[in-house]
Protein backbone atom coordinates (compact mmCIF):
# COMPACT_ATOMS: atom_id res chain seq x y z
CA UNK A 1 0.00 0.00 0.00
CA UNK A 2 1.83 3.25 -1.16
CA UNK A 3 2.04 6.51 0.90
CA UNK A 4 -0.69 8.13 -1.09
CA UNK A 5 -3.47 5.75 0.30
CA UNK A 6 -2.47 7.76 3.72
CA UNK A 7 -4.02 11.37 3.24
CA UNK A 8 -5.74 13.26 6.09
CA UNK A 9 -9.19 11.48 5.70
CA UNK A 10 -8.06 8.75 3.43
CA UNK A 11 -6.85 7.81 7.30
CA UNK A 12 -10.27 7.72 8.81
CA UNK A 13 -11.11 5.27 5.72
CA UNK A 14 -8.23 3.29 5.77
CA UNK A 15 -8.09 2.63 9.72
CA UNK A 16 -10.68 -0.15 9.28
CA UNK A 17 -8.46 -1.76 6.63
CA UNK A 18 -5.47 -1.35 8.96
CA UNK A 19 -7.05 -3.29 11.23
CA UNK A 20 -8.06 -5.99 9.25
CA UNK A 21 -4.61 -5.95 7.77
CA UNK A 22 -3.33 -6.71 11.51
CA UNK A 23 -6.47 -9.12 12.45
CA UNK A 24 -4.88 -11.40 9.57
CA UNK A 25 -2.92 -14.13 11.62
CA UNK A 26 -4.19 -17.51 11.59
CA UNK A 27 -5.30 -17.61 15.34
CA UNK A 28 -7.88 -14.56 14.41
CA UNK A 29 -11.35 -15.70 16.11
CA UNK A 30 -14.22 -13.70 15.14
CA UNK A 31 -17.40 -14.50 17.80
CA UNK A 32 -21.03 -14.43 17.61
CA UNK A 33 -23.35 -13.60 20.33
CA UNK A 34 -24.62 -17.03 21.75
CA UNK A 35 -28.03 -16.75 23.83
CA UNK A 36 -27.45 -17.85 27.68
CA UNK A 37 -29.39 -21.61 28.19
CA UNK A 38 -29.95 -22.62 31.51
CA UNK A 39 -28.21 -25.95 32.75
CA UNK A 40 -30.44 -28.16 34.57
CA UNK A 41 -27.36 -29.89 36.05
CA UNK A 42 -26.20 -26.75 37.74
CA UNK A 43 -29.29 -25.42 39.83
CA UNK A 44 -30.80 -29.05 41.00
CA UNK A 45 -33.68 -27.94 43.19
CA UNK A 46 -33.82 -30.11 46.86
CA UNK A 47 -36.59 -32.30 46.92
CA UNK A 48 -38.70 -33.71 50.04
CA UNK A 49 -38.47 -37.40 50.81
CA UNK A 50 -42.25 -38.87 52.01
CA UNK A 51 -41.73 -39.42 55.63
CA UNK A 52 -38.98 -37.64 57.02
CA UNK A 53 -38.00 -34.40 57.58
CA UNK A 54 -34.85 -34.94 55.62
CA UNK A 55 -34.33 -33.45 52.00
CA UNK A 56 -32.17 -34.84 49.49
CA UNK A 57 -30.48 -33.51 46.63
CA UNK A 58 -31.51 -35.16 43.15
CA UNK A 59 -28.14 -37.43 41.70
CA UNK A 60 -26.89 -35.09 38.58
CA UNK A 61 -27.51 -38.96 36.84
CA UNK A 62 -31.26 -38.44 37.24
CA UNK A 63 -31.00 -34.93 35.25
CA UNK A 64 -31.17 -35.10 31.61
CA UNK A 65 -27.63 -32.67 30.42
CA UNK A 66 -28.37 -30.63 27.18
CA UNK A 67 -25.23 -31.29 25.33
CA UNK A 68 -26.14 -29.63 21.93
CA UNK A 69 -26.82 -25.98 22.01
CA UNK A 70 -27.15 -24.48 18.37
CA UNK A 71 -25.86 -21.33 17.81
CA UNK A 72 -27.73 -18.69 17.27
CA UNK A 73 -25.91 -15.59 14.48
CA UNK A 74 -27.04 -12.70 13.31
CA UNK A 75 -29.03 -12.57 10.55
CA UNK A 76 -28.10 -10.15 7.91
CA UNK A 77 -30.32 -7.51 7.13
CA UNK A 78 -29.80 -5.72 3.70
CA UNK A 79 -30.41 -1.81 4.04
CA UNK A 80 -30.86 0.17 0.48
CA UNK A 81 -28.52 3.36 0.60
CA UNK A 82 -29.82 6.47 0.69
CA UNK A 83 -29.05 8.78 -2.02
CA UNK A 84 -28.44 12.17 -0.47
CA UNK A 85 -27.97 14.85 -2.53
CA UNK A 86 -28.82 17.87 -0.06
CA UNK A 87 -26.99 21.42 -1.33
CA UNK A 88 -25.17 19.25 -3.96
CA UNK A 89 -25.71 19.32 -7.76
CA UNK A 90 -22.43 17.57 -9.19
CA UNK A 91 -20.86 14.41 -7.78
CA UNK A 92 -21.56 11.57 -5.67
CA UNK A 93 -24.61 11.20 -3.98
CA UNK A 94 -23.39 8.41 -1.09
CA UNK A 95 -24.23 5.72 -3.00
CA UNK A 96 -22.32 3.38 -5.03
CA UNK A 97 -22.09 4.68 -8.58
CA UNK A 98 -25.05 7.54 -7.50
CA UNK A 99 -24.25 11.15 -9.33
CA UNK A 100 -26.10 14.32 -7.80
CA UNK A 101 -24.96 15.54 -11.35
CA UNK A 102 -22.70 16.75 -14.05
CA UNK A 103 -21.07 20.24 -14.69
CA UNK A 104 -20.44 21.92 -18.04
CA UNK A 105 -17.07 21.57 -20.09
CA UNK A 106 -15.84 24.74 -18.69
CA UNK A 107 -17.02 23.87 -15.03
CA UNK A 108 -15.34 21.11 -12.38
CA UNK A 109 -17.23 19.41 -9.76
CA UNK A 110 -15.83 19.90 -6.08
CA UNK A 111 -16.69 16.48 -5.16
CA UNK A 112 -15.84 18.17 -1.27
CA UNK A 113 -19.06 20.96 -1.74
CA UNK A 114 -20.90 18.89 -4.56
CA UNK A 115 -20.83 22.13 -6.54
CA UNK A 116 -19.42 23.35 -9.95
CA UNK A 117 -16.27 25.26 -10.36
CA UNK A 118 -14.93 27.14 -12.86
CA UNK A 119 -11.36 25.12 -13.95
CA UNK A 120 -7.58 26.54 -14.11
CA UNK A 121 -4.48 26.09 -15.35
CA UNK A 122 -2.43 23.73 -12.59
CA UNK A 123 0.74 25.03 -14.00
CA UNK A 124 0.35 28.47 -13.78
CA UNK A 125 -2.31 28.62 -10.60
CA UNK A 126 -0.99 25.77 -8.34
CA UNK A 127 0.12 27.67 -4.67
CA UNK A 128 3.20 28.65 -4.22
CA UNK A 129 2.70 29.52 -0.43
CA UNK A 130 0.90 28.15 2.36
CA UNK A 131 -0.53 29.04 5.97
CA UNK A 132 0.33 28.29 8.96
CA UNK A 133 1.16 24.38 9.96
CA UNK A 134 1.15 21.62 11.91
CA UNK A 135 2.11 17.80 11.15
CA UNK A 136 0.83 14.88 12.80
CA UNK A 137 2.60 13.74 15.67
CA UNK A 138 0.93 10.91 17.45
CA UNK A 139 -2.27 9.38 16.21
CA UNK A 140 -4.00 6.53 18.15
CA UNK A 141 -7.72 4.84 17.85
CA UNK A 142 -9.00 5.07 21.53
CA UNK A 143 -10.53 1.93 23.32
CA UNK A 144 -11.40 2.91 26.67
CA UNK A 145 -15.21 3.32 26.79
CA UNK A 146 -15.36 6.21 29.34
CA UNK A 147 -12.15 7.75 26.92
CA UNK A 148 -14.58 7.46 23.75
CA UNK A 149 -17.71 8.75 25.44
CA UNK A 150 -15.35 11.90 26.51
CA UNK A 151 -13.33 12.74 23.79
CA UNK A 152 -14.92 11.74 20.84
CA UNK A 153 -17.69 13.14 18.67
CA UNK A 154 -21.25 12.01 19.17
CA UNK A 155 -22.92 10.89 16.21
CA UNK A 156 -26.47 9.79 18.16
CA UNK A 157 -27.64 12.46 20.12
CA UNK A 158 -26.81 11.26 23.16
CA UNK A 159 -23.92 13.87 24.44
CA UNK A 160 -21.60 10.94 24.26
CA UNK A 161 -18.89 10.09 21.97
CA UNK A 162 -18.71 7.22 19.29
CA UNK A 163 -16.19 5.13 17.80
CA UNK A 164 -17.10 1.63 16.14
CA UNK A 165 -12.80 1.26 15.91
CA UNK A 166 -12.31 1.27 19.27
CA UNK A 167 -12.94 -2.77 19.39
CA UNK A 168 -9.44 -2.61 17.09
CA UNK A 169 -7.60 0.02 18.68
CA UNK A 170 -5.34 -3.02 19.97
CA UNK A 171 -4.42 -3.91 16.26
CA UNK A 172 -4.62 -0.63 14.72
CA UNK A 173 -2.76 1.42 17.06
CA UNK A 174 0.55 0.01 16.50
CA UNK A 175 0.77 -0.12 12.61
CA UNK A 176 -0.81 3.66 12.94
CA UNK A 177 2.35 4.49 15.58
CA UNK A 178 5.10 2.83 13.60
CA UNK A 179 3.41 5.40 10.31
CA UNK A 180 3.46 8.17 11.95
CA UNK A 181 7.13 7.68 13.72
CA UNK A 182 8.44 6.16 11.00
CA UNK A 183 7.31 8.92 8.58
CA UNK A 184 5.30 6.77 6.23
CA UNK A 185 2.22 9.03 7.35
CA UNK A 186 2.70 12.82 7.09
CA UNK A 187 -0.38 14.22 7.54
CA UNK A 188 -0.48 17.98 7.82
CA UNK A 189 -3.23 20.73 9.03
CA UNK A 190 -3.09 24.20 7.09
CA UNK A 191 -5.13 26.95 8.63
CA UNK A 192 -5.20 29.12 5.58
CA UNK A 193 -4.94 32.72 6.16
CA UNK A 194 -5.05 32.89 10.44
CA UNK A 195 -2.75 34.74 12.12
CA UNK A 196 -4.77 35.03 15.24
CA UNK A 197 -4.19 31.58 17.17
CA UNK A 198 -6.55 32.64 20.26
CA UNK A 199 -9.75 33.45 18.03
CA UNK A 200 -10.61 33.43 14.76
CA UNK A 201 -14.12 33.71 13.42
CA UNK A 202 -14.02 31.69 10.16
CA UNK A 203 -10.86 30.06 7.98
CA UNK A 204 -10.37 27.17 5.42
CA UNK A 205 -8.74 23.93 7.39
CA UNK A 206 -7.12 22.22 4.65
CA UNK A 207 -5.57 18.91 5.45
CA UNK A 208 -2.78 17.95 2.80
CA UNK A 209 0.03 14.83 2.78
CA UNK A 210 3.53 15.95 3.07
CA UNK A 211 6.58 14.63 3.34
CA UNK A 212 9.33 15.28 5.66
CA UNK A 213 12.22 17.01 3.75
CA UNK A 214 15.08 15.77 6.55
CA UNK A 215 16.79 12.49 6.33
CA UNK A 216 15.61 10.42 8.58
CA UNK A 217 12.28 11.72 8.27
CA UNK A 218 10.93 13.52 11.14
CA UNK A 219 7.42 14.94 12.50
CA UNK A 220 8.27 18.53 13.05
CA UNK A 221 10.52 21.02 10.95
CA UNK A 222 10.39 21.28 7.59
CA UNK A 223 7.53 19.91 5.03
CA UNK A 224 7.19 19.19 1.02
CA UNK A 225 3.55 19.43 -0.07
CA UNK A 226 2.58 16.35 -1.91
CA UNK A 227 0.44 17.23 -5.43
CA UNK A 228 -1.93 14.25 -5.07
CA UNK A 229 -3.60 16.62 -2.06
CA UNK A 230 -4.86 18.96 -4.85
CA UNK A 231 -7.44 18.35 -7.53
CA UNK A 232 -5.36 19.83 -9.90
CA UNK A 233 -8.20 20.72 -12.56
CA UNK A 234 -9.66 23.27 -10.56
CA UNK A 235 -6.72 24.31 -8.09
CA UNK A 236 -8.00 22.74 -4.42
CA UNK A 237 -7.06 20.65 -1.60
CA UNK A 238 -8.79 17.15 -2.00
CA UNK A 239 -9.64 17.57 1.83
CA UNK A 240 -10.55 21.58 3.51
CA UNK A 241 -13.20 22.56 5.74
CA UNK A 242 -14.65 25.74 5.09
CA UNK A 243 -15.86 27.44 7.96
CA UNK A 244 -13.44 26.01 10.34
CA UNK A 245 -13.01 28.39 13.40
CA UNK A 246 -11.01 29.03 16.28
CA UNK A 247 -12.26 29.94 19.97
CA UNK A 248 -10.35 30.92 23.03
CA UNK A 249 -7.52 28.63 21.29
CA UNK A 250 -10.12 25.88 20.25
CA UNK A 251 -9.87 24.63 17.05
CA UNK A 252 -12.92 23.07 15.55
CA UNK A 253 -14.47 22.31 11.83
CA UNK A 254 -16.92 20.51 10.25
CA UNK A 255 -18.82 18.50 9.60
CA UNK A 256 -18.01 17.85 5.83
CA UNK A 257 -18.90 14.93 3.61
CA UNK A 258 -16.29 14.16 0.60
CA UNK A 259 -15.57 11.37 -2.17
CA UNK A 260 -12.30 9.43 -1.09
CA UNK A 261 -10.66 7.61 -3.88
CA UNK A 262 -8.03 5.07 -2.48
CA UNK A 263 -5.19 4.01 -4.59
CA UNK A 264 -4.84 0.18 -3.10
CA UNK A 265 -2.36 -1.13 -5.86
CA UNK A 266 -0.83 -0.27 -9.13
CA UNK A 267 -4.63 0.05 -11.20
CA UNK A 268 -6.70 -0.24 -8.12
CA UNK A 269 -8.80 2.51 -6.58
CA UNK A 270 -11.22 2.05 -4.32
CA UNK A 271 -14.06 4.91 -3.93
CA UNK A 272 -15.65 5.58 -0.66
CA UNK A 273 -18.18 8.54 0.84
CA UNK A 274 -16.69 9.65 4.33
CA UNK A 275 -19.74 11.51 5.72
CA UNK A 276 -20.11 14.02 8.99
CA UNK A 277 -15.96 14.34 9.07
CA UNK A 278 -15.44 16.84 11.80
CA UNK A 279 -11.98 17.89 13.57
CA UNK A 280 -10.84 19.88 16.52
CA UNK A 281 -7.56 20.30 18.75
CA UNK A 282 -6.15 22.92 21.29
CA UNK A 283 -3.90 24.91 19.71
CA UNK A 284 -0.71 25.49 21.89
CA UNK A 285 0.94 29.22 22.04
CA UNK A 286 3.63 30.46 19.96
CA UNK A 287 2.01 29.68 16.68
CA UNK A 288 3.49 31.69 13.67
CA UNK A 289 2.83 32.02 9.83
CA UNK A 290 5.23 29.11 9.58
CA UNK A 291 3.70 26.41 11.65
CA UNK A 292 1.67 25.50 15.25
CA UNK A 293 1.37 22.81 17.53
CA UNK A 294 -1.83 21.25 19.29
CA UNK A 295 -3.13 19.15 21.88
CA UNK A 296 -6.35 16.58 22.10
CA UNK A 297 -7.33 16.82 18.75
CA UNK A 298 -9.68 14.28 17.02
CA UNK A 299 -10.59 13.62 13.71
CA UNK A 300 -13.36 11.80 12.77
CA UNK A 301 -16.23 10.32 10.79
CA UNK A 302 -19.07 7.71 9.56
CA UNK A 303 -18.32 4.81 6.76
CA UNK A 304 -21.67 3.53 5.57
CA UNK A 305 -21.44 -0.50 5.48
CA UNK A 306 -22.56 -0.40 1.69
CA UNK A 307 -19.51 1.75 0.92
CA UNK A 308 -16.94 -0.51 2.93
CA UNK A 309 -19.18 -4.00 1.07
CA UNK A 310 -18.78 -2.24 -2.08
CA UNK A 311 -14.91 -2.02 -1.50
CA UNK A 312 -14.23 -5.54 -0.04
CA UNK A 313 -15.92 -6.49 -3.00
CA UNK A 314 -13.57 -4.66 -5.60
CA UNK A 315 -10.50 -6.23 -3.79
CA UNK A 316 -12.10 -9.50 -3.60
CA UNK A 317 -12.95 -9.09 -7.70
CA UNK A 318 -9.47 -8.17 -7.86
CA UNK A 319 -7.85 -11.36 -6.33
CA UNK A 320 -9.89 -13.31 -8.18
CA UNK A 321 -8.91 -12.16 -11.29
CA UNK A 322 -5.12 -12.27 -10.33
CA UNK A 323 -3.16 -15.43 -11.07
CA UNK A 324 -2.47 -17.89 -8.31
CA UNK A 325 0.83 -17.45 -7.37
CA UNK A 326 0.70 -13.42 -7.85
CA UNK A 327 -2.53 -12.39 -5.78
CA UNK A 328 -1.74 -9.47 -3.88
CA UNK A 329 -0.93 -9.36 -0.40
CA UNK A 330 -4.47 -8.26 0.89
CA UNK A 331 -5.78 -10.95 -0.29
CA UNK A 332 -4.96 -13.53 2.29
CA UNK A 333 -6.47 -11.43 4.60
CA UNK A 334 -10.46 -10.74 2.99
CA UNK A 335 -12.35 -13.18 4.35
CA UNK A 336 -11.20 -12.27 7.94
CA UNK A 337 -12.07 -8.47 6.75
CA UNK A 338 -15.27 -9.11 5.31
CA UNK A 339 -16.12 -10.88 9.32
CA UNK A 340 -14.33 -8.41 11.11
CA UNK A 341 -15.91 -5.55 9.30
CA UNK A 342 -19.11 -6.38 10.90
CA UNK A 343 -17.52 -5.51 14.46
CA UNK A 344 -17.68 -1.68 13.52
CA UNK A 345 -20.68 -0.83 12.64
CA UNK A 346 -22.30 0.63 15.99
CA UNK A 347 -24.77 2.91 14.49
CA UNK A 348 -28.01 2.68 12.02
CA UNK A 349 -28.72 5.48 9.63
CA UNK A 350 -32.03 7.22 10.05
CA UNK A 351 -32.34 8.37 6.52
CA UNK A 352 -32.08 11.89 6.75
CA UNK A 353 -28.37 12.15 7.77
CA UNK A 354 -28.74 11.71 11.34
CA UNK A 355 -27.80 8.50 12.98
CA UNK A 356 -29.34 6.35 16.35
CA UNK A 357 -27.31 3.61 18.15
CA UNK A 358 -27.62 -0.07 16.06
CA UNK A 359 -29.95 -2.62 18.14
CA UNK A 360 -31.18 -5.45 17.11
CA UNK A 361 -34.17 -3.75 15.83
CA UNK A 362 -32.15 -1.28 14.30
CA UNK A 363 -29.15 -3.17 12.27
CA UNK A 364 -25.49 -1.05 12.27
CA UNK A 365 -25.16 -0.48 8.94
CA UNK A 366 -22.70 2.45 9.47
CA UNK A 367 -19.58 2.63 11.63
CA UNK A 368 -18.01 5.92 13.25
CA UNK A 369 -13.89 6.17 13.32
CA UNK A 370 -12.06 7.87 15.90
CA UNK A 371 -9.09 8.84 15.84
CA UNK A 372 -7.36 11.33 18.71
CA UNK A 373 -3.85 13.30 17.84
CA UNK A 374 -1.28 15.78 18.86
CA UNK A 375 0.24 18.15 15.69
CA UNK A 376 4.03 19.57 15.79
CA UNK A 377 5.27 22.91 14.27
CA UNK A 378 5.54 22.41 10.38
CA UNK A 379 6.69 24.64 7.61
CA UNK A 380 6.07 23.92 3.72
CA UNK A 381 8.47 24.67 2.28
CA UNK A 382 7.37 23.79 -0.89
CA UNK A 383 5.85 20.72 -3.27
CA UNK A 384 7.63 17.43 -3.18
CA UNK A 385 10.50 16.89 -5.92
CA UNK A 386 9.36 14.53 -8.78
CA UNK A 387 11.88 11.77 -8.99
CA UNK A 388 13.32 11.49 -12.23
């Protein structure tokens, strides 16, 4: 999987596939709720002997033992998608292969607003300066309940925060250290135009994938800009937030809804709809025009189970096609996937964007991500070299 599958939100998509990447071994056991049948062998009621005053206990031989106890799974329910195609006139509409529209020749579609924009000239518009930054400096899933119900961002109305990872936070957290450390993630936050740190009424939060430009890579310093953050047809960041703001050093923005496309392998690209994405962090002091650091921030968002099916199905039409003995690496892993997918989704789409808790009434077919961080003082410095 190259470095370009690891983009701001790409992450929030990806996470899940992290974690099935590390739930891959061959001692993996994926469980099923089993209804609780009662034993008569272990509550034998006394009974009275005729005659005396004496009880005895029934012999456990006298009490028939239930020795076969089926086991009861789930039963899948399919739920249609729900095209949504509120404020949006061009580009996906949350369902697999769904359009909200087309624009003009002249015009774009910001698959980010859903609208049409007029197109530029990449060479001559691209930016040749940036705002303020911070890189990614630690990034975990959390797994604590009373953490998540804290930190995280409710998604059902309840005042309490969701995550459907956190049951993988023990396989995903590592690989997601090792990234970030190791400088195969560099994930940066560009608060375009803000000079104020304390308060700011309204900015652009544009999230862009760098690369460190020191050898060893680090996760402060100096950044290059990656041009697979841009759509380069009409000049903007794959991933911003408009209207992000800043209060009393509180960062916060969203909630946004893009189009992710996911470059797997070499001809592969999987497509998915992150919905209600929303970020915030503490900004620490001493920011300046060339970078800022922050404390408890989050990042997250909602994966609806058709759009992760639809994917596990590409990759699984993909190592079918492939010859035997040069299937790709994921492959070994799908079937565990496709079982341990089903752990995330914790919530059930209402219809009109909103979301409840699943129950059994009400099937998860959605699943929020999590994901807490701390960003270090960056400066871009400029776009990444193209190797020759």
């Amino acid at each position: 999987m190259n470095r370009a599958t690891k983009m701001f939100t790409v992450l929030l998509a990806t996470a899940a596939l992290t974690g099935w990447a590390a739930c891959s071994s061959d001692d993996t056991t994926v469980t099923t709720d089993t209804p609780a049948v009662d034993n008569p062998t272990t509550d034998v009621p006394a009974v009275d002997v005729p005659g005396t005053d004496v009880e005895r206990d029934v012999p456990e031989s006298d009490v028939p033992v239930v020795t076969d106890i089926p086991v009861v799974e789930d039963i899948p329910v399919d739920v249609p998608c729900v095209p949504n195609c509120t404020d949006r006139v061009c580009g996906s509409n949350g369902c697999d292969g769904g359009s909200c529209g087309t624009c003009d020749a002249t015009k774009a579609c910001s698959e980010l607003t859903g609208t049409c924009v007029d197109k530029c000239d990449w060479a001559v518009d691209k930016p040749t300066a940036w705002g303020p930054t911070g890189a990614i400096a630690s990034l975990t899933t959390p797994a604590d309940a009373a953490v998540v119900k804290s930190l995280c961002f409710d998604y059902t109305g309840d005042s309490l925060g969701d995550n459907g990872l956190k049951g993988l936070a023990g396989q995903v957290n590592g690989p997601l250290a090792d990234a970030v450390s190791g400088g195969d993630i560099a994930i940066l936050f560009e608060l375009a135009g803000v000079t104020d740190f304390l308060n700011t009424a309204s900015f652009q939060l544009n999230g862009l994938l760098g690369a460190s430009s020191t050898t060893p890579p680090t996760t402060t310093g100096d950044f290059f800009v990656q041009e697979t953050s841009y759509i380069t047809e009409i000049c903007q960041p794959m991933i911003f937030f408009p209207g992000a703001k800043i209060v009393a050093g509180a960062m916060s923005a969203g909630p946004s809804e893009f189009q992710l496309s996911i470059p797997i392998s070499e001809g592969l690209v999987i497509d998915a709809t992150l919905i209600q994405a929303k970020v915030k962090a503490n900004l620490t002091a001493g920011g300046t025009a060339n970078g800022f650091a922050a404390t408890e921030g989050v990042l997250s968002g909602v994966l609806t189970k058709q759009q992760l099916e639809t994917a596990i199905a590409k990759l699984q039409a993909s190592c079918d096609a492939a010859p035997a003995n040069a299937k790709p690496d994921f492959c070994s892993y799908l079937k565990v996937a496709t079982s341990a997918m089903n752990l995330l989704f914790d919530l059930h789409q209402v219809g009109d964007g909103t979301f409840v808790a699943k129950t059994k009434e009400l099937p998860g077919d959605a699943a929020s991500v999590c994901l807490s961080y701390t960003l270090a003082t960056a400066k871009v410095t400029g776009f990444e070299p193209v190797a020759p």
